[in-house]
C-alpha atoms as a PDB file:
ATOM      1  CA  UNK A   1      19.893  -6.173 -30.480  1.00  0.00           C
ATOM      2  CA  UNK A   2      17.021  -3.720 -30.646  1.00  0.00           C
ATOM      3  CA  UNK A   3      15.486  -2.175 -27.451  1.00  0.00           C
ATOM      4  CA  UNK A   4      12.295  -3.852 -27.245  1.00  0.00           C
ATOM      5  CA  UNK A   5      14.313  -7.362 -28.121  1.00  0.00           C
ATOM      6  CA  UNK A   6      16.389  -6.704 -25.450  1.00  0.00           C
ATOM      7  CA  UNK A   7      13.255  -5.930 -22.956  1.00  0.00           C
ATOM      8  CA  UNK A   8      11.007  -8.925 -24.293  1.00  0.00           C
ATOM      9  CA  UNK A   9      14.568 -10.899 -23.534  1.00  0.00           C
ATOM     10  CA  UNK A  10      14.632 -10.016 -19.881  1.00  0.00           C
ATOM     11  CA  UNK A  11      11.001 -10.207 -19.187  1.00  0.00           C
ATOM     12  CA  UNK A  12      11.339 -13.858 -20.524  1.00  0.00           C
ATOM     13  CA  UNK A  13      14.340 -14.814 -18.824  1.00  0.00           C
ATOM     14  CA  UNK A  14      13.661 -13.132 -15.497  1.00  0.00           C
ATOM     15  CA  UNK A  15       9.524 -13.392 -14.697  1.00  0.00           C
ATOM     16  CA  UNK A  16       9.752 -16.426 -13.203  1.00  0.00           C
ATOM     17  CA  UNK A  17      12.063 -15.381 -10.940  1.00  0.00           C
ATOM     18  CA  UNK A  18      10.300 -12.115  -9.998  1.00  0.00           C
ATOM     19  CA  UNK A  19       6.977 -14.360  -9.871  1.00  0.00           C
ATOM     20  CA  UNK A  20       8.389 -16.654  -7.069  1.00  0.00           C
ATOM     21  CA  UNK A  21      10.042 -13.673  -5.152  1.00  0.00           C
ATOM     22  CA  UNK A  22       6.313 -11.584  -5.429  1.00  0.00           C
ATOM     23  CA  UNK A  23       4.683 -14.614  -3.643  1.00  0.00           C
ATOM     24  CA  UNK A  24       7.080 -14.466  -0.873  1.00  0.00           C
ATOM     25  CA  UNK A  25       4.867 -11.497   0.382  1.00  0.00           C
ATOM     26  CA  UNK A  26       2.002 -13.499   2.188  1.00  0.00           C
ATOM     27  CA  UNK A  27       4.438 -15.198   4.859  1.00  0.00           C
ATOM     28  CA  UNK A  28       6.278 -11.785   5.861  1.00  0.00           C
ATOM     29  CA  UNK A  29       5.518  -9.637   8.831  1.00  0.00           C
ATOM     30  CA  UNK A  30       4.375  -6.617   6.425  1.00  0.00           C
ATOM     31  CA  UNK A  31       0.999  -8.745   6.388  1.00  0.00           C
ATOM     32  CA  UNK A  32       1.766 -11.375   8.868  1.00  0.00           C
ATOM     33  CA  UNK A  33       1.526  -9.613  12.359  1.00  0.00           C
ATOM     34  CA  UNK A  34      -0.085  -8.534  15.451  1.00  0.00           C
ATOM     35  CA  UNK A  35      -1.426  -6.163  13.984  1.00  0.00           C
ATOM     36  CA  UNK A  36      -4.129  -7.505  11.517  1.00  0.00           C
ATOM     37  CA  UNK A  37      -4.673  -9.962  13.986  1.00  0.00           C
ATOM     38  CA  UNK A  38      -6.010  -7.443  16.526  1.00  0.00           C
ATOM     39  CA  UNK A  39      -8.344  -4.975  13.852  1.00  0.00           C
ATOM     40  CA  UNK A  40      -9.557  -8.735  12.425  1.00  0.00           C
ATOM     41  CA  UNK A  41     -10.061 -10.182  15.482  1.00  0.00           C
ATOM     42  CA  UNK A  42     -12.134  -7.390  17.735  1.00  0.00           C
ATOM     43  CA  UNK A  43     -13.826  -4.006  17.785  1.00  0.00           C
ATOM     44  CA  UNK A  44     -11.253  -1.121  19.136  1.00  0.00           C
ATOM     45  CA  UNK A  45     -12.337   2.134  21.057  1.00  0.00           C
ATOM     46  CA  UNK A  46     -12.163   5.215  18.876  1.00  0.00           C
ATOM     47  CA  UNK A  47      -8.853   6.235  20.196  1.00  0.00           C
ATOM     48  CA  UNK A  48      -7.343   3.272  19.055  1.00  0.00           C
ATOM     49  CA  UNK A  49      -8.848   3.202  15.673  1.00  0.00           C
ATOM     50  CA  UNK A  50      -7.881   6.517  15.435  1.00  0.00           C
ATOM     51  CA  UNK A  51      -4.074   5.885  15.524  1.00  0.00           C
ATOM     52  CA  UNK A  52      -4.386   3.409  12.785  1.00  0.00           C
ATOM     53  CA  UNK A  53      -6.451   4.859  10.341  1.00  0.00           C
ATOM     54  CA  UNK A  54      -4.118   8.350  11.433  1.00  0.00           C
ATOM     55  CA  UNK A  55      -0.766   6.456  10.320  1.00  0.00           C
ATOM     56  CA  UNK A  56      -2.073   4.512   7.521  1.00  0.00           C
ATOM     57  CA  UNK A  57      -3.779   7.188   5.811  1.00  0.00           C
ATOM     58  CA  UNK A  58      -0.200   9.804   6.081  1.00  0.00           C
ATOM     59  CA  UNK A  59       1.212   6.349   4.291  1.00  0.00           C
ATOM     60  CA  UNK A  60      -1.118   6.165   1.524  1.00  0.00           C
ATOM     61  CA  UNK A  61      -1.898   9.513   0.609  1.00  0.00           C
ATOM     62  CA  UNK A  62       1.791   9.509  -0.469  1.00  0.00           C
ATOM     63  CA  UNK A  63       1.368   6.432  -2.884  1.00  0.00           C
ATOM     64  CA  UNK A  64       0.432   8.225  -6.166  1.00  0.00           C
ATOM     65  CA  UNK A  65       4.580  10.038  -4.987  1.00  0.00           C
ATOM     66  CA  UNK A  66       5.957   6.435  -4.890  1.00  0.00           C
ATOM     67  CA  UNK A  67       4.533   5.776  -8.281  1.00  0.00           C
ATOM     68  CA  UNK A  68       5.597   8.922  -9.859  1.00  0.00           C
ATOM     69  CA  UNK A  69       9.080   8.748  -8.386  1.00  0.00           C
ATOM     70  CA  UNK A  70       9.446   5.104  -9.768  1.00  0.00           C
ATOM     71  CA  UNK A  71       8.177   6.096 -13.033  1.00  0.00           C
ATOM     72  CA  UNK A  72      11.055   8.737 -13.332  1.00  0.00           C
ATOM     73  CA  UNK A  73      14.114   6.660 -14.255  1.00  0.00           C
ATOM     74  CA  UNK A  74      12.532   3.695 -16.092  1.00  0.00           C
ATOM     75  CA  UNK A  75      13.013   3.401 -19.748  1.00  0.00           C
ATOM     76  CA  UNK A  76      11.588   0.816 -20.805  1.00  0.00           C
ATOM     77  CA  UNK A  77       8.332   2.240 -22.679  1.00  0.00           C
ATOM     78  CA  UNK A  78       5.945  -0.607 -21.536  1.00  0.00           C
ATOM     79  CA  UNK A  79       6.692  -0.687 -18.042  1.00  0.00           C
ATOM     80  CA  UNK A  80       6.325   3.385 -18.203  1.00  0.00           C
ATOM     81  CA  UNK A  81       2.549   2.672 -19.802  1.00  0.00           C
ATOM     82  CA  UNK A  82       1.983   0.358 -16.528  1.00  0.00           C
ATOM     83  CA  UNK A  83       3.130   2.359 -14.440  1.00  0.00           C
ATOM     84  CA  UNK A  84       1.219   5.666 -15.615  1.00  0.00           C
ATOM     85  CA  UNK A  85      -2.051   3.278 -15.729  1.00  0.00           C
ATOM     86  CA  UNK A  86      -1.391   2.736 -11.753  1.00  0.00           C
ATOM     87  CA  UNK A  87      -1.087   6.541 -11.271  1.00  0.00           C
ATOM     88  CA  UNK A  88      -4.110   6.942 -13.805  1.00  0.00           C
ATOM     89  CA  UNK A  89      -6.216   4.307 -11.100  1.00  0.00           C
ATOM     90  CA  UNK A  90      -4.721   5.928  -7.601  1.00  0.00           C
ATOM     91  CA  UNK A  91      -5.719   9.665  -8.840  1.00  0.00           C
ATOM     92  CA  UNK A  92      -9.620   8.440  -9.873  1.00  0.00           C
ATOM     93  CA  UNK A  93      -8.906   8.599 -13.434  1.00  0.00           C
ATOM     94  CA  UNK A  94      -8.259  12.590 -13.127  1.00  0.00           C
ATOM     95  CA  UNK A  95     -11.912  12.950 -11.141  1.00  0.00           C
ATOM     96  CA  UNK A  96     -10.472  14.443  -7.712  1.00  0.00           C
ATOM     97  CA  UNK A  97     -13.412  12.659  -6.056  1.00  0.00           C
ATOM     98  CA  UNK A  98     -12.582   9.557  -6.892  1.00  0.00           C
ATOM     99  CA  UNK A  99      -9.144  10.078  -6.084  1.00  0.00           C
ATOM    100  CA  UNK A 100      -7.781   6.793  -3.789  1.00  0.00           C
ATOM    101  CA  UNK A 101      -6.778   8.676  -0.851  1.00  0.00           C
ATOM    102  CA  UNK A 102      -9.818  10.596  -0.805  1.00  0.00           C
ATOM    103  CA  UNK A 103     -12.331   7.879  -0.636  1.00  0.00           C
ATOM    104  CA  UNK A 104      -9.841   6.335   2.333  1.00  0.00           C
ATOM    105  CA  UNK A 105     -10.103   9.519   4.270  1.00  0.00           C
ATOM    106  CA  UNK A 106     -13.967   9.914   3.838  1.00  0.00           C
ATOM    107  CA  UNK A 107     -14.543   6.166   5.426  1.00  0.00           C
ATOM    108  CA  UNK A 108     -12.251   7.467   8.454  1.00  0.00           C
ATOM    109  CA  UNK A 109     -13.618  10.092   9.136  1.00  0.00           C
ATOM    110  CA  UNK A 110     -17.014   8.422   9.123  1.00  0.00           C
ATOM    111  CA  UNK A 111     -16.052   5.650  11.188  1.00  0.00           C
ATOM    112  CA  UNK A 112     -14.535   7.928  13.767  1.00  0.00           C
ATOM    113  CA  UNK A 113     -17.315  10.458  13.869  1.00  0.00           C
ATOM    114  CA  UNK A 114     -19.559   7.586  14.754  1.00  0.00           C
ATOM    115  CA  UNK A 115     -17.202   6.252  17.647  1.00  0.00           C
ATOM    116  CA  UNK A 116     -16.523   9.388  18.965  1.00  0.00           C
ATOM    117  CA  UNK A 117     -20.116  10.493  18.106  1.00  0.00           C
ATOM    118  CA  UNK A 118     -19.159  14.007  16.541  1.00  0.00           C
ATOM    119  CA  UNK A 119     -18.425  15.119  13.393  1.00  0.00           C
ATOM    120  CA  UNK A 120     -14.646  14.243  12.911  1.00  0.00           C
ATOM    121  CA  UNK A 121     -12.414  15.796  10.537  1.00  0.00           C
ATOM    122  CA  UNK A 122      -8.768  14.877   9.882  1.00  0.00           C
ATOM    123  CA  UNK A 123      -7.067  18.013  10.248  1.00  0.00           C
ATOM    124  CA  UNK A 124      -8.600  17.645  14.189  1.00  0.00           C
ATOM    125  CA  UNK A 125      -7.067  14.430  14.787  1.00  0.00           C
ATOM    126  CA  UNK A 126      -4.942  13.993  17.663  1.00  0.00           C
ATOM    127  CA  UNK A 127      -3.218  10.730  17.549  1.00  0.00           C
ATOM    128  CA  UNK A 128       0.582  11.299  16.407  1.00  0.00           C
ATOM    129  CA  UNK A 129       2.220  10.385  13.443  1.00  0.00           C
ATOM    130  CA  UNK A 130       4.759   7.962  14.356  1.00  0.00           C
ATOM    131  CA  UNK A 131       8.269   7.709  13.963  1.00  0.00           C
ATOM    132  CA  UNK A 132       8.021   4.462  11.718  1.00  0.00           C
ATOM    133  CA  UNK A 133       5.633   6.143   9.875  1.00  0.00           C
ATOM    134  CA  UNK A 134       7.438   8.968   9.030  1.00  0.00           C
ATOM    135  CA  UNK A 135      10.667   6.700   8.148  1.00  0.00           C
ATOM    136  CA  UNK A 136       8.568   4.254   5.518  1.00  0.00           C
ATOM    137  CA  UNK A 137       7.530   7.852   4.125  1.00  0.00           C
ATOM    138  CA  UNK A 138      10.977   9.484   3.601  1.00  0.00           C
ATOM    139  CA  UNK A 139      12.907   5.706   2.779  1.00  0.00           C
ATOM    140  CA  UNK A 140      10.198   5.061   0.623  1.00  0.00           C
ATOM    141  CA  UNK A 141      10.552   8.260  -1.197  1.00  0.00           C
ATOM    142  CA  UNK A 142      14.362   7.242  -1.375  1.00  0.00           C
ATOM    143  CA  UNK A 143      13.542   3.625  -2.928  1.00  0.00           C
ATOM    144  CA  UNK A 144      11.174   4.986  -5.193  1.00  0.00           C
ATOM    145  CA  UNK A 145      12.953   7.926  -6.250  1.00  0.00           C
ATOM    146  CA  UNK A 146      16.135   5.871  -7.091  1.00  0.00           C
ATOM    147  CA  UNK A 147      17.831   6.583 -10.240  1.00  0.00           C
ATOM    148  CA  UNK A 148      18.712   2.396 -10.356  1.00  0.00           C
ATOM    149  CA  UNK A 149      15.135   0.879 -11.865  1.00  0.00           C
ATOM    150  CA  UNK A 150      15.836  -2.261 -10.503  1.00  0.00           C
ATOM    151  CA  UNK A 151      15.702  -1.062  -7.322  1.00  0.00           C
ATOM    152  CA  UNK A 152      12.643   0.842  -7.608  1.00  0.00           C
ATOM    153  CA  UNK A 153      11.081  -1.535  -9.203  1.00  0.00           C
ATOM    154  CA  UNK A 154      11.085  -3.498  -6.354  1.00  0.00           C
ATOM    155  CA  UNK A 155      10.285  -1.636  -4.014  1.00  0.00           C
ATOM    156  CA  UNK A 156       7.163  -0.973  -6.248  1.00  0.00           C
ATOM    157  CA  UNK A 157       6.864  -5.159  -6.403  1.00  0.00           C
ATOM    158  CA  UNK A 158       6.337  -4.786  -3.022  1.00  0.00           C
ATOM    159  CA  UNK A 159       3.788  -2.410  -2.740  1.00  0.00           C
ATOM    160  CA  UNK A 160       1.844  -3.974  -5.314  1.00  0.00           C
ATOM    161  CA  UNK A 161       1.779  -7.195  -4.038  1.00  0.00           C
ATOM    162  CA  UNK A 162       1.194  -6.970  -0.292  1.00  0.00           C
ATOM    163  CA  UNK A 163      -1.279  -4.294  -0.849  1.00  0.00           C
ATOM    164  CA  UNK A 164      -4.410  -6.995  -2.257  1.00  0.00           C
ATOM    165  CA  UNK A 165      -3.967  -8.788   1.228  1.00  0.00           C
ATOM    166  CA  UNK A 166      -3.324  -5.472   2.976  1.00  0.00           C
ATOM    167  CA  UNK A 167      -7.031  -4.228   1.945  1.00  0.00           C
ATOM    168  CA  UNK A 168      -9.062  -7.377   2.539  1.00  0.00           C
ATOM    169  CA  UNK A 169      -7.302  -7.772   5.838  1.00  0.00           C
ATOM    170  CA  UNK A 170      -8.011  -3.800   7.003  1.00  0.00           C
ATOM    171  CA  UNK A 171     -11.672  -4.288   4.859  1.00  0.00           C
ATOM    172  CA  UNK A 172     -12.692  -7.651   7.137  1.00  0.00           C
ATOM    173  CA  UNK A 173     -11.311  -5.762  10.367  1.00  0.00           C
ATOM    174  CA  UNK A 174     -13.431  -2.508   8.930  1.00  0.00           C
ATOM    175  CA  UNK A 175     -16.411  -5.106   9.267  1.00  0.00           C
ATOM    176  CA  UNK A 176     -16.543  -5.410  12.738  1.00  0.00           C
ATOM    177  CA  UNK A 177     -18.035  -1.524  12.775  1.00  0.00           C
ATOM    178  CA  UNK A 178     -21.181  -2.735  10.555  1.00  0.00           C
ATOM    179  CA  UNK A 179     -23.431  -2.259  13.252  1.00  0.00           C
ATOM    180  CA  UNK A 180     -22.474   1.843  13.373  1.00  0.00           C
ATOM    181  CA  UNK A 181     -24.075   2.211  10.272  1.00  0.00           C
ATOM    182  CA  UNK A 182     -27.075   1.555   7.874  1.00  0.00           C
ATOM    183  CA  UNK A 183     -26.396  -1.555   6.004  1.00  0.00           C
ATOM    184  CA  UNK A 184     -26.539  -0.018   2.534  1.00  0.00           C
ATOM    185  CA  UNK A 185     -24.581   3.031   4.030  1.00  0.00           C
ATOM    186  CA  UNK A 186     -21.569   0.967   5.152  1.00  0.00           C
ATOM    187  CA  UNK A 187     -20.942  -0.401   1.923  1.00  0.00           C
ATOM    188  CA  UNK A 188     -21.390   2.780   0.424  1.00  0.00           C
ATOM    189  CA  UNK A 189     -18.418   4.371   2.572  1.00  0.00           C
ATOM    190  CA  UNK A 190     -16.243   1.046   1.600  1.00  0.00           C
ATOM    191  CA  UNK A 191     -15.806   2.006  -2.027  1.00  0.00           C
ATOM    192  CA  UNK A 192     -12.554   2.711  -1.760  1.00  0.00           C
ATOM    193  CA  UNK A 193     -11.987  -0.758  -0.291  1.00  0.00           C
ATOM    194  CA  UNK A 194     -14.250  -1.916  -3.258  1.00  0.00           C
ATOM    195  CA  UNK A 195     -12.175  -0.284  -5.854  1.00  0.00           C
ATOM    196  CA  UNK A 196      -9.083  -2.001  -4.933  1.00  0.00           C
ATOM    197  CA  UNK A 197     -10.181  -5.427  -4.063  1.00  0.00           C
ATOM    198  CA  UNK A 198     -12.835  -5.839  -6.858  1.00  0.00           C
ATOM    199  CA  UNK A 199     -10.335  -5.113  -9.460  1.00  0.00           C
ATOM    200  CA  UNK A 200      -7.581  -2.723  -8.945  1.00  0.00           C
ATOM    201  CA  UNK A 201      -5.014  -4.446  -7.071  1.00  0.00           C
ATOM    202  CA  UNK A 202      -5.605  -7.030  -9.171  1.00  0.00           C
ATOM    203  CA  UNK A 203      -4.350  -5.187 -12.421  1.00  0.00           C
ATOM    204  CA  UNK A 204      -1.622  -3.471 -10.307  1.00  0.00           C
ATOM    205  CA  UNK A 205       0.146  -6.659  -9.446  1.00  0.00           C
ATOM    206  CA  UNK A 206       0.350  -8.217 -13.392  1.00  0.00           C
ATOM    207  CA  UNK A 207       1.543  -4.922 -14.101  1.00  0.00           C
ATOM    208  CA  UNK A 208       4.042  -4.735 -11.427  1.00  0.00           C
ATOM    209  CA  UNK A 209       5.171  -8.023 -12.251  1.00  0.00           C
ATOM    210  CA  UNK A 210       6.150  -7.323 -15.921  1.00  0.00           C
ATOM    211  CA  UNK A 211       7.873  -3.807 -15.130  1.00  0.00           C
ATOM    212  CA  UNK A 212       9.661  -5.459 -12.329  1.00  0.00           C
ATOM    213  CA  UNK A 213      10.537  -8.471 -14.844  1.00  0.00           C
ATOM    214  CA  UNK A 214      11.178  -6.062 -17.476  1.00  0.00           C
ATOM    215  CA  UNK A 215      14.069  -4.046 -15.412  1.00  0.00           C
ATOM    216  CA  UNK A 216      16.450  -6.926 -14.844  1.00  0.00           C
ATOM    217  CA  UNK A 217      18.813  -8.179 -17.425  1.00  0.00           C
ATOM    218  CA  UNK A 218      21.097  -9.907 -15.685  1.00  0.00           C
ATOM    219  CA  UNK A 219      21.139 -11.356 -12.082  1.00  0.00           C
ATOM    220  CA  UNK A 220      22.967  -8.235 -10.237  1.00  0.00           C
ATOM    221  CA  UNK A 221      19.765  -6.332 -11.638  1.00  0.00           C
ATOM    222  CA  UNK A 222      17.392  -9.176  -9.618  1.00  0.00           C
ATOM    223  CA  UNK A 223      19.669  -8.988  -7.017  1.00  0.00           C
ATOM    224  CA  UNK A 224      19.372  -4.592  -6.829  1.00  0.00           C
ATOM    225  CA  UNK A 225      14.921  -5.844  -7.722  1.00  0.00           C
ATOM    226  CA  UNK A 226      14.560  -8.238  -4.758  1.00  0.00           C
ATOM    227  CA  UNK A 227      16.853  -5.658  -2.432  1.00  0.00           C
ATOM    228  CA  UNK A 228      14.222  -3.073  -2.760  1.00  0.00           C
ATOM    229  CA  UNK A 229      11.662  -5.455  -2.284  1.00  0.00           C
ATOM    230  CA  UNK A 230      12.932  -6.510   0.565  1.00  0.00           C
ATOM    231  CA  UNK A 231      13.522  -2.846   2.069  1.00  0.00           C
ATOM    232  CA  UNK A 232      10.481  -1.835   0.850  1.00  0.00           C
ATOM    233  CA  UNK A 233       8.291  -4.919   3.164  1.00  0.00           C
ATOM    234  CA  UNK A 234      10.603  -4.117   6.210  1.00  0.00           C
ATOM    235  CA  UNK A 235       9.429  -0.689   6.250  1.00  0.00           C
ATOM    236  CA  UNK A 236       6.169  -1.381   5.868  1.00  0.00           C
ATOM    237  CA  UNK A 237       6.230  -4.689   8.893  1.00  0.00           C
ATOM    238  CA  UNK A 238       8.167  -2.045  11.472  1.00  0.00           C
ATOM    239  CA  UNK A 239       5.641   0.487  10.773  1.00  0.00           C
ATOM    240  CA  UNK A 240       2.355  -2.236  11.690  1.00  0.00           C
ATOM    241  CA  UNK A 241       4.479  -2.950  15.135  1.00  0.00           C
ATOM    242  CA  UNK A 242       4.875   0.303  15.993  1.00  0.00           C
ATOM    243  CA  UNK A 243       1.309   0.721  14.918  1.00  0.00           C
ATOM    244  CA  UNK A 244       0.163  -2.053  17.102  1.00  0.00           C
ATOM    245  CA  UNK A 245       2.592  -1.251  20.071  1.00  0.00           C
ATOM    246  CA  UNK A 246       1.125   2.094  20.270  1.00  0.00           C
ATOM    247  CA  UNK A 247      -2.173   0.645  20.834  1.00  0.00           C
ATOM    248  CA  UNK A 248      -1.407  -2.080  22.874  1.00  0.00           C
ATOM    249  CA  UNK A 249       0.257   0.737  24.951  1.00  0.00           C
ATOM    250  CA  UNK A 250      -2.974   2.310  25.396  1.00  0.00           C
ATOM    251  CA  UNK A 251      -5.071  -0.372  26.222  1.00  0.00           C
ATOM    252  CA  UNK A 252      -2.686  -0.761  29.412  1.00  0.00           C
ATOM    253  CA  UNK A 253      -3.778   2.389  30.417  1.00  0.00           C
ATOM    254  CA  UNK A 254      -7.434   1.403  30.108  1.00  0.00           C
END
């Protein structure tokens, strides 16, 4: 059979199946957890808000690396087209200003020079990098960078599909600091929340769902999918407790 029969074969036979695991996300502690809860629910001090937006920014500047790594081994020419559109989005569509990471460091650092009220710059930061951080960063890297697509693939499921809810969770907890800035000024420092919720995220998971669908041809290859899926989310809920412990930790203090 020729290769794109083959792939058009186990996209058909297998999307429904990747579908149904995908939508799994919403009830696992990756986006259902203490966490959210707390940054939804109330305004933090700055040193608080500081060890979040510390930890989650080290975990997303690496993104663009996840996608890259997963790209690697696939072989399936649409799913590499997907994939490099993802990249494409995450690095501003090669304008370094626009560059996803970029846009999420210049709301932090605006955020937390207003708390603080000084000029704030990342590189000055003194909350730690945590030890669940660091983990989702190197085991990610390992998922990612796995010469087995399937595996990869799901790990990339994953991150596709938690990260819609991720952003509209951390965007509607971002709302509770409104009143720190002019109202046309907040939502101008929200564009990279903007980006992903308007639209991006929302391209990201169709894609991810045909790549993932696309790697599995028969059910050991949705078995290796959903096993890096499932990796992928419990790296991503231990990192929110740990997150959530170490402010919780503070506030004891207080």
């Amino acid at each position: 059979m020729p290769e794109n029969a083959t792939t058009q074969a186990g996209r058909s036979d297998f999307k429904d199946q990747v579908r149904a695991l995908a939508e799994t996300v919403k009830g696992h502690p990756a986006l259902n957890n203490d966490f959210y809860k707390l940054w939804m629910g109330t305004k933090l001090p700055a040193s608080h808000v500081e060890i979040f937006a510390r930890n989650y920014y080290e975990r997303v500047k690496h993104t663009p690396d996840r996608i890259a790594l997963a790209f690697l081994h696939m072989t399936d020419l649409e799913a590499r087209a997907e994939t490099v559109e993802n990249l494409y989005d995450e690095m501003g569509h090669g304008n370094a200003k626009g560059v996803h990471v970029n846009l999420l460091r210049r709301f932090f650092e605006a955020l937390l020079s207003r708390l603080y009220g000084r000029d704030v710059d990342f590189g000055d930061l003194e909350a730690p990098v945590l030890a669940s951080t660091r983990t989702l960063i190197s085991d990610a890297e390992s998922l990612f960078g796995s010469p087995h697509p399937p595996l990869a693939c799901g790990a990339l499921l994953a991150q596709e599909w938690h990260a819609y809810t991720q952003l509209v969770y951390v965007y509607e907890g971002a709302r509770n600091y409104m009143d720190l800035f002019g109202e046309e000024e907040f939502h101008e420092l929200c564009e990279y929340f903007y980006i992903h919720i308007g639209w991006a995220e929302k391209e990201h998971r169709i894609h991810s769902l045909s790549t993932a669908a696309s790697m599995c041809r028969s059910e050991d290859d949705m078995a290796h999918l959903k096993d890096g899926f499932d990796r992928y989310l419990a790296l991503l809920a231990a990192n929110w407790e740990e997150i959530y412990r170490e402010i919780d930790g503070l506030s004891a203090q207080i």
